[in-house]
Protein backbone atom coordinates (compact mmCIF):
# COMPACT_ATOMS: atom_id res chain seq x y z
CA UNK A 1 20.59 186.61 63.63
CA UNK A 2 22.63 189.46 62.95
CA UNK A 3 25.56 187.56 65.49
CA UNK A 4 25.16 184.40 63.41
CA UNK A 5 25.79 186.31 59.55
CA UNK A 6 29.18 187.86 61.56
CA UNK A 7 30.34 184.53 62.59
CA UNK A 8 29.15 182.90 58.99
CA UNK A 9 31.63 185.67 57.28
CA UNK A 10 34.28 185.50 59.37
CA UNK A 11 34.49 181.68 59.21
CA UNK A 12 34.28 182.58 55.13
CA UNK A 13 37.07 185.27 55.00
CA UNK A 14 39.63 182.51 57.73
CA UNK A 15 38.93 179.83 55.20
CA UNK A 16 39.77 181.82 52.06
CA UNK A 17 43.21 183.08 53.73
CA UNK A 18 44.23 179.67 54.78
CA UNK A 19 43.18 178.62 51.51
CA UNK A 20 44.89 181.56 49.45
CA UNK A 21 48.08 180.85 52.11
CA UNK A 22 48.38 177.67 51.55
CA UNK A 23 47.84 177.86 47.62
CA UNK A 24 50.88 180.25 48.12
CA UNK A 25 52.74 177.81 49.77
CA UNK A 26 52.35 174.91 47.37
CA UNK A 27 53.02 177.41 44.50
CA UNK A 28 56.15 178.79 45.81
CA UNK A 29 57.09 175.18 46.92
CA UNK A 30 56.16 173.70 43.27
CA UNK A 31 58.52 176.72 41.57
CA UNK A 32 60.98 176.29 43.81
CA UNK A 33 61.54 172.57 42.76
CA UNK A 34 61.75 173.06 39.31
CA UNK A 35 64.40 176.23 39.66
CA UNK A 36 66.70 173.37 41.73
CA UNK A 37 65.91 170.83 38.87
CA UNK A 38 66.91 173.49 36.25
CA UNK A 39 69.98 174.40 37.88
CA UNK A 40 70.85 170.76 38.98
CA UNK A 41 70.34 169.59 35.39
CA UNK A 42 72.98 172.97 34.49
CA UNK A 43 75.37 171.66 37.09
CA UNK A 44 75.67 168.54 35.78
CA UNK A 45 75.94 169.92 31.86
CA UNK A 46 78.47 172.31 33.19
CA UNK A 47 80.31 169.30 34.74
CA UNK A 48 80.43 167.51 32.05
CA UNK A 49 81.69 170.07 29.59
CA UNK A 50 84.44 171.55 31.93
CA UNK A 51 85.47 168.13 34.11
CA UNK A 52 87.74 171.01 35.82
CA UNK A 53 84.47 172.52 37.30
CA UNK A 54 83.94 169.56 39.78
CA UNK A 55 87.51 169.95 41.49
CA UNK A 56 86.06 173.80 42.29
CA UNK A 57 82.65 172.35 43.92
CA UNK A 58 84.55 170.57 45.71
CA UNK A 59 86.97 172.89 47.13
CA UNK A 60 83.68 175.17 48.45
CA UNK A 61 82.39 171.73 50.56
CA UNK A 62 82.57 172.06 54.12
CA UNK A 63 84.32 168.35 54.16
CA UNK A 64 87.40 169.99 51.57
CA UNK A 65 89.87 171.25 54.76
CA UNK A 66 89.63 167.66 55.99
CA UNK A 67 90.37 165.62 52.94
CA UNK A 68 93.45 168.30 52.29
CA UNK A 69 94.96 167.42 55.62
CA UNK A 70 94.22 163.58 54.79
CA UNK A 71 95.80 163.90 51.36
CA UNK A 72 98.59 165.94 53.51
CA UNK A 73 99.17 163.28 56.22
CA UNK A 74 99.43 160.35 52.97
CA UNK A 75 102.08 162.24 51.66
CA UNK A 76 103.70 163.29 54.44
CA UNK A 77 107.07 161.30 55.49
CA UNK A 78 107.86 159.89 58.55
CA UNK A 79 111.24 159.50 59.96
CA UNK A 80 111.71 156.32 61.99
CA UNK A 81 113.93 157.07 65.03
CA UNK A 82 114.72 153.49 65.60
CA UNK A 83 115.89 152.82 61.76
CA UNK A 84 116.87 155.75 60.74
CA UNK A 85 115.02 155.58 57.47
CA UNK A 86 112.11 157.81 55.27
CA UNK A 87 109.22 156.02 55.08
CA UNK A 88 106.58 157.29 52.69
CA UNK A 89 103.24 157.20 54.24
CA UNK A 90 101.89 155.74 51.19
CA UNK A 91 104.35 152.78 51.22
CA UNK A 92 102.01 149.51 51.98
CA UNK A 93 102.86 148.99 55.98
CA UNK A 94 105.31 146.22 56.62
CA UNK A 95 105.84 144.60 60.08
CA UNK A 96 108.85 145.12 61.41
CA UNK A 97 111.08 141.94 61.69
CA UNK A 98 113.40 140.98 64.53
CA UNK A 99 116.78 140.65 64.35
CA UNK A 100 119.19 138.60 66.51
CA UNK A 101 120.10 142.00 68.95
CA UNK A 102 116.12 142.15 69.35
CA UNK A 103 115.99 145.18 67.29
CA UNK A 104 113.45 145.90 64.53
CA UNK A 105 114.79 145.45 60.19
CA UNK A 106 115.27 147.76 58.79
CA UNK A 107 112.42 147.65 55.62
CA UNK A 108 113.83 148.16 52.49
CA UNK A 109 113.53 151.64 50.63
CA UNK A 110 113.63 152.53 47.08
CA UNK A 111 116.83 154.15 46.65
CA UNK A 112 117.32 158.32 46.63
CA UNK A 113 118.20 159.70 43.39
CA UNK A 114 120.20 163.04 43.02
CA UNK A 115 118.19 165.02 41.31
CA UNK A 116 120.90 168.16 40.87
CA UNK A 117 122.40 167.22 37.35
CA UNK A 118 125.34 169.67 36.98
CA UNK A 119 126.48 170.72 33.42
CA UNK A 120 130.01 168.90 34.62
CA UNK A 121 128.33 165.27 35.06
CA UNK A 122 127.00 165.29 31.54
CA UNK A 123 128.80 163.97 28.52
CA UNK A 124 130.14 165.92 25.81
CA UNK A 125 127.63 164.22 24.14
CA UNK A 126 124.66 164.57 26.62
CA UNK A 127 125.20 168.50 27.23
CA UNK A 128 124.21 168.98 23.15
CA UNK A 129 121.26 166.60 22.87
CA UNK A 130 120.38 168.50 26.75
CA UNK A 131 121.06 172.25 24.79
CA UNK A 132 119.18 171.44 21.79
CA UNK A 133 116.10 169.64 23.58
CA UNK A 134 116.01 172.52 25.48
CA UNK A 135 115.77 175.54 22.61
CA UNK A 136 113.10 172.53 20.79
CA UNK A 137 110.55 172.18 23.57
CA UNK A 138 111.70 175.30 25.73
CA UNK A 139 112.18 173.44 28.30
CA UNK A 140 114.89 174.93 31.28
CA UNK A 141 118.32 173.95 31.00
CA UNK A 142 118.59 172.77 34.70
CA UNK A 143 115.31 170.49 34.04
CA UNK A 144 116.78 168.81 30.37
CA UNK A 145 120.16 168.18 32.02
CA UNK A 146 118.17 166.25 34.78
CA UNK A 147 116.12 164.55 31.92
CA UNK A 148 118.21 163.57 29.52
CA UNK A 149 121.19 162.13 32.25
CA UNK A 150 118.38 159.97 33.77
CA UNK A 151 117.55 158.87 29.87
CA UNK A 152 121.56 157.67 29.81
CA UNK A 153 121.41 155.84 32.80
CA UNK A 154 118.65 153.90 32.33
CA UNK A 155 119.51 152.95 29.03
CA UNK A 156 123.06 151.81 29.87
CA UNK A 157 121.14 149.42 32.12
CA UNK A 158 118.33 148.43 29.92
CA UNK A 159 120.89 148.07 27.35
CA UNK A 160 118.53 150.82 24.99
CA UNK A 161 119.48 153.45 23.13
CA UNK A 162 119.19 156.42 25.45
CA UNK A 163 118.20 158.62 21.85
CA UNK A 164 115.29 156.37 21.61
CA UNK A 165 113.83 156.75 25.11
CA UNK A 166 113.72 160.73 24.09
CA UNK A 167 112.62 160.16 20.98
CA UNK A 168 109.60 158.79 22.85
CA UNK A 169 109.23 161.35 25.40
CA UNK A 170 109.17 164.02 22.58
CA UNK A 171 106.66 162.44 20.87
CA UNK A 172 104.30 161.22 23.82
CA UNK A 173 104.92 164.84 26.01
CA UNK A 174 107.19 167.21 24.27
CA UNK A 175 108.55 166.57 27.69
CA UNK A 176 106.01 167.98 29.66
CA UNK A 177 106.16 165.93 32.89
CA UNK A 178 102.28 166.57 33.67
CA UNK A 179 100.90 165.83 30.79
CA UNK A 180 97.55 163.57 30.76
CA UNK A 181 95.54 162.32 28.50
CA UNK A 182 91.99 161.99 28.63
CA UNK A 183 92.61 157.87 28.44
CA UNK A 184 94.50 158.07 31.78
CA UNK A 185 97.90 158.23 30.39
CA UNK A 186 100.60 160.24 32.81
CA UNK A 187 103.91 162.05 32.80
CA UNK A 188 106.78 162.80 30.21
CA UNK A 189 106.62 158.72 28.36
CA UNK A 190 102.36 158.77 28.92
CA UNK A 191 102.24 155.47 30.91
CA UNK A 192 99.48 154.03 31.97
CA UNK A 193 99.89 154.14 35.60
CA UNK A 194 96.31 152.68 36.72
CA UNK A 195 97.55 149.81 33.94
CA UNK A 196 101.30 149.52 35.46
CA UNK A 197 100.54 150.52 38.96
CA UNK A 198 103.34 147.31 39.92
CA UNK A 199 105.99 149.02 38.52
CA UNK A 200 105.55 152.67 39.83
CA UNK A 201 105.32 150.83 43.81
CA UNK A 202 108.29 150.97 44.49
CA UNK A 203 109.00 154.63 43.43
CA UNK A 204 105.99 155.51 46.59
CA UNK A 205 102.60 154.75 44.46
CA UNK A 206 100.84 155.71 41.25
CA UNK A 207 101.69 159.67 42.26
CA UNK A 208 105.16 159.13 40.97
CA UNK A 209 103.82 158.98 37.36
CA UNK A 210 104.14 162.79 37.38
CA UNK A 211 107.69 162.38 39.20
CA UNK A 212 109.75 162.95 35.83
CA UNK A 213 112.45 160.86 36.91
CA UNK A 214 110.68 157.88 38.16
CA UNK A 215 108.34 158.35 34.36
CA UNK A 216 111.24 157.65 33.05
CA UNK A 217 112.56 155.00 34.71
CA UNK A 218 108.83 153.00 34.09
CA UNK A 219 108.40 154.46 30.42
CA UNK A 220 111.82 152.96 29.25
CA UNK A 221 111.59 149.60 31.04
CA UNK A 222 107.94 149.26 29.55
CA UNK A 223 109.62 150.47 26.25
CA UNK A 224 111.97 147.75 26.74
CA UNK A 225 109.99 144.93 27.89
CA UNK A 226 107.55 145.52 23.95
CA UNK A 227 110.66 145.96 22.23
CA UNK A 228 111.42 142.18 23.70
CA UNK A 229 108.18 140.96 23.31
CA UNK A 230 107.82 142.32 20.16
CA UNK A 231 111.03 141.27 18.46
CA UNK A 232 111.91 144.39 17.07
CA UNK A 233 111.76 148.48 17.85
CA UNK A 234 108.81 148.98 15.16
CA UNK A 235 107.24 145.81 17.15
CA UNK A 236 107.97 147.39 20.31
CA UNK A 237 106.72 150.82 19.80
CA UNK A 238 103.57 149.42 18.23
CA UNK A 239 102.78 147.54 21.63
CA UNK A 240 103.50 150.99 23.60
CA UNK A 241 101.27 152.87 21.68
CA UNK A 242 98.40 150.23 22.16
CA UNK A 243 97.77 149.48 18.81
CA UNK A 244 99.48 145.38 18.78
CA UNK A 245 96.14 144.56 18.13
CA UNK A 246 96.02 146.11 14.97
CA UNK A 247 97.69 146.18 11.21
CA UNK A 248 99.22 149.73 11.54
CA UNK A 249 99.77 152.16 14.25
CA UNK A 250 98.86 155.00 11.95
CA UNK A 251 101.98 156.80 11.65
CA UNK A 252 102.82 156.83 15.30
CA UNK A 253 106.76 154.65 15.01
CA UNK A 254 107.21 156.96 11.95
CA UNK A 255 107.43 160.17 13.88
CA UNK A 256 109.62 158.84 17.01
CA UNK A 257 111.89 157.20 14.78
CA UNK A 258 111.84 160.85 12.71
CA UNK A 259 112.46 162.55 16.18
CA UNK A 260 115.19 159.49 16.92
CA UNK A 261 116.99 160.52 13.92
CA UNK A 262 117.17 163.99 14.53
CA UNK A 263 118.40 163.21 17.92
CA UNK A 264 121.54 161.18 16.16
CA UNK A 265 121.83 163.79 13.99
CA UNK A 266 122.05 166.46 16.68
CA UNK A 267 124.51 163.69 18.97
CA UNK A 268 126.30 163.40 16.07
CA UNK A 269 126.08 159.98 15.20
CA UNK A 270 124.99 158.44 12.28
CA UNK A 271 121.57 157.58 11.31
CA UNK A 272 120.12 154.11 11.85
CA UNK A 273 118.91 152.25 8.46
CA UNK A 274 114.82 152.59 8.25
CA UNK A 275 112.61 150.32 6.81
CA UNK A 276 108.79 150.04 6.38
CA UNK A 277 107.41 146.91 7.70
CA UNK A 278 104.72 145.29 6.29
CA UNK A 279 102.29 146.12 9.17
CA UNK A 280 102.16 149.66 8.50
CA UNK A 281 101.75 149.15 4.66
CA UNK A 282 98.82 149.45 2.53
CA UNK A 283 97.30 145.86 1.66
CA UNK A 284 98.26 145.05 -1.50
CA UNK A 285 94.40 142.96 -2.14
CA UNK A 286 91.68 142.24 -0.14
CA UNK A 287 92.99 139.20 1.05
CA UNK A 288 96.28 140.56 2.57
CA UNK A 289 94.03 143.62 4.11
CA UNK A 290 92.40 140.07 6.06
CA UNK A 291 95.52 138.35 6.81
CA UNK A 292 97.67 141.15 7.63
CA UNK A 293 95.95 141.62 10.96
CA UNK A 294 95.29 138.22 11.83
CA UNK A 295 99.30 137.75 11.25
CA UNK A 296 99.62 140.95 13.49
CA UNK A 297 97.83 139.64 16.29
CA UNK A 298 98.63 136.38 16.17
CA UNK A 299 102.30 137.79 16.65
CA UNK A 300 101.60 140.21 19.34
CA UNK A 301 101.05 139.37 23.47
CA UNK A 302 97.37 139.10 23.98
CA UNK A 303 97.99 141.08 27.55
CA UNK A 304 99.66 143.59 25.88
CA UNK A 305 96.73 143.98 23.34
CA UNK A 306 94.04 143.95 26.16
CA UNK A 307 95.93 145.91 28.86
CA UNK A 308 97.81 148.58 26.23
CA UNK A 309 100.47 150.92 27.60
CA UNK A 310 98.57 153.80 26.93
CA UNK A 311 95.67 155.60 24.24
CA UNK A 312 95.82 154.27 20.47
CA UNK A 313 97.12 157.45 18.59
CA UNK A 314 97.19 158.25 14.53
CA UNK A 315 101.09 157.20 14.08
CA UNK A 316 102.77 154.47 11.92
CA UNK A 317 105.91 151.90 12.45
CA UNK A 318 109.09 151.69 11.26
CA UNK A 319 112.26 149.72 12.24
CA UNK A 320 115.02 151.23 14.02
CA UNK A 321 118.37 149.95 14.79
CA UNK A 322 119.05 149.87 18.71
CA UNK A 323 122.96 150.89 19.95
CA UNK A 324 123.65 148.23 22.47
């Protein structure tokens, strides 16, 4: 009998420990859960807030060393022995063709551009635009001379006025080459490179929107191409803001062309004749406040509209005359 109670009790006191430890268990279990939701749901506020935070997350996973050396082997550039050529990695592969001898084509390469701008290759007229660019935006003297050369040269082929194109890059950057906005919008003349991926391909891939020189080269044929389209420089600068779409800009042609002027001013030349256009006035009655921007985008590319060059900003238009 007395055998029996000791078994009875000890079955008692195993079933209330397995009980108690498992009660344990599930509590520790159940708190644990909601400390990894609480901290999840902070992860993802933190995120949010500070997009920055993300790239460090990432840098602590395991899998970070490998996707550096992949980003590393993209960019890397590979000499071909039997061409003699630099081939970007990123450059979509091309077959090699056969010539007559049997040997491979060469495939054609964007062309190298010297990027060491001495003060002697610059104009008399360059060098002070480069100097006072420089003191304006503090910018170094080595990287405005590069800058505003490349400006020259493009223009003189896109037949632009090379004060224009930095008027634009003041405005858009204060020529800071990596700038970005939060729309997507890249480099020193904010193009849209995910929008005009075609044109940065052959400069070695949407990467080159932070290459200053190759930013320029896109910014001022896109500049060129609205001005075109558009008919005119307020037109034109209208469409490369984004806003063809609508009756005014909001001020944004008013400050380039301010920043164009001071440019001639500093070059010495002599200002270009300014004129509101009607787009970027107030409505005179309700009725021209509903025609004015059925008139606007009836006159503007509907690509352009849908696919701007970059972010609508708070500017307004004005007309500007272009030196050919």
């Amino acid at each position: 009998m007395l055998g029996r109670k000791t078994a009875d009790q000890s079955a008692t006191v195993v079933t209330s420990l397995a009980r108690a430890t498992l009660g344990g268990i599930m509590t520790l279990a159940h708190h644990s859960l909601m400390v990894l939701g609480v901290a999840a749901i902070a992860a993802l506020t933190l995120m949010f807030v500070k997009p920055h935070f993300t790239e460090h997350l990432k840098a602590l996973s395991p899998f970070a060393a490998s996707t550096v050396a992949a980003s590393a082997e993209i960019d890397e550039v590979v000499v071909s022995k039997d061409v003699g050529l630099a081939i970007p990695m990123d450059t979509p592969a091309q077959p090699f063709r056969q010539t007559a001898a049997g040997k491979p084509a060469a495939v054609k390469q964007p062309a190298k551009i010297d990027l060491e701008i001495t003060k002697a290759s610059l104009s008399d007229e360059q060098m002070v635009v480069s100097r006072w660019i420089s003191r304006r935006y503090r910018v170094a003297a080595d990287a405005t001379h590069m800058l505003v050369s490349e400006a020259y040269k493009n223009a003189h082929k896109l037949q632009l006025d090379p004060l224009l194109i930095l008027a634009v890059a003041a405005i858009e950057s204060g020529f800071n080459p990596f700038a970005e906005s939060a729309m997507g919008a890249q480099g020193l003349m904010q193009v849209m490179s995910k929008v005009h991926r075609d044109k940065f391909r052959e400069h070695g891939g949407l990467h080159a929107a932070l290459d200053p020189v190759a930013n320029i080269k896109v910014g001022s044929a896109i500049l060129k191409d609205y001005v075109k389209q558009g008919g005119s420089v307020e037109a034109g600068l209208k469409r490369y803001v984004g806003a063809a779409a609508f009756a005014t800009d909001s001020g944004y042609g008013a400050r380039v062309l301010a920043e164009y002027r001071r440019l001639q001013a500093v070059a010495g030349k002599s200002a270009p004749v300014v004129s509101t256009v009607a787009s970027s006035a107030e409505p005179n009655s309700p009725a021209e406040a509903v025609s004015a921007p059925k008139k606007a985008v009836a006159a503007e590319d509907k690509s352009a509209a849908l696919a701007p060059h970059h972010k609508i900003e708070s500017e307004k238009i004005a007309v500007a005359a272009i030196s050919g």
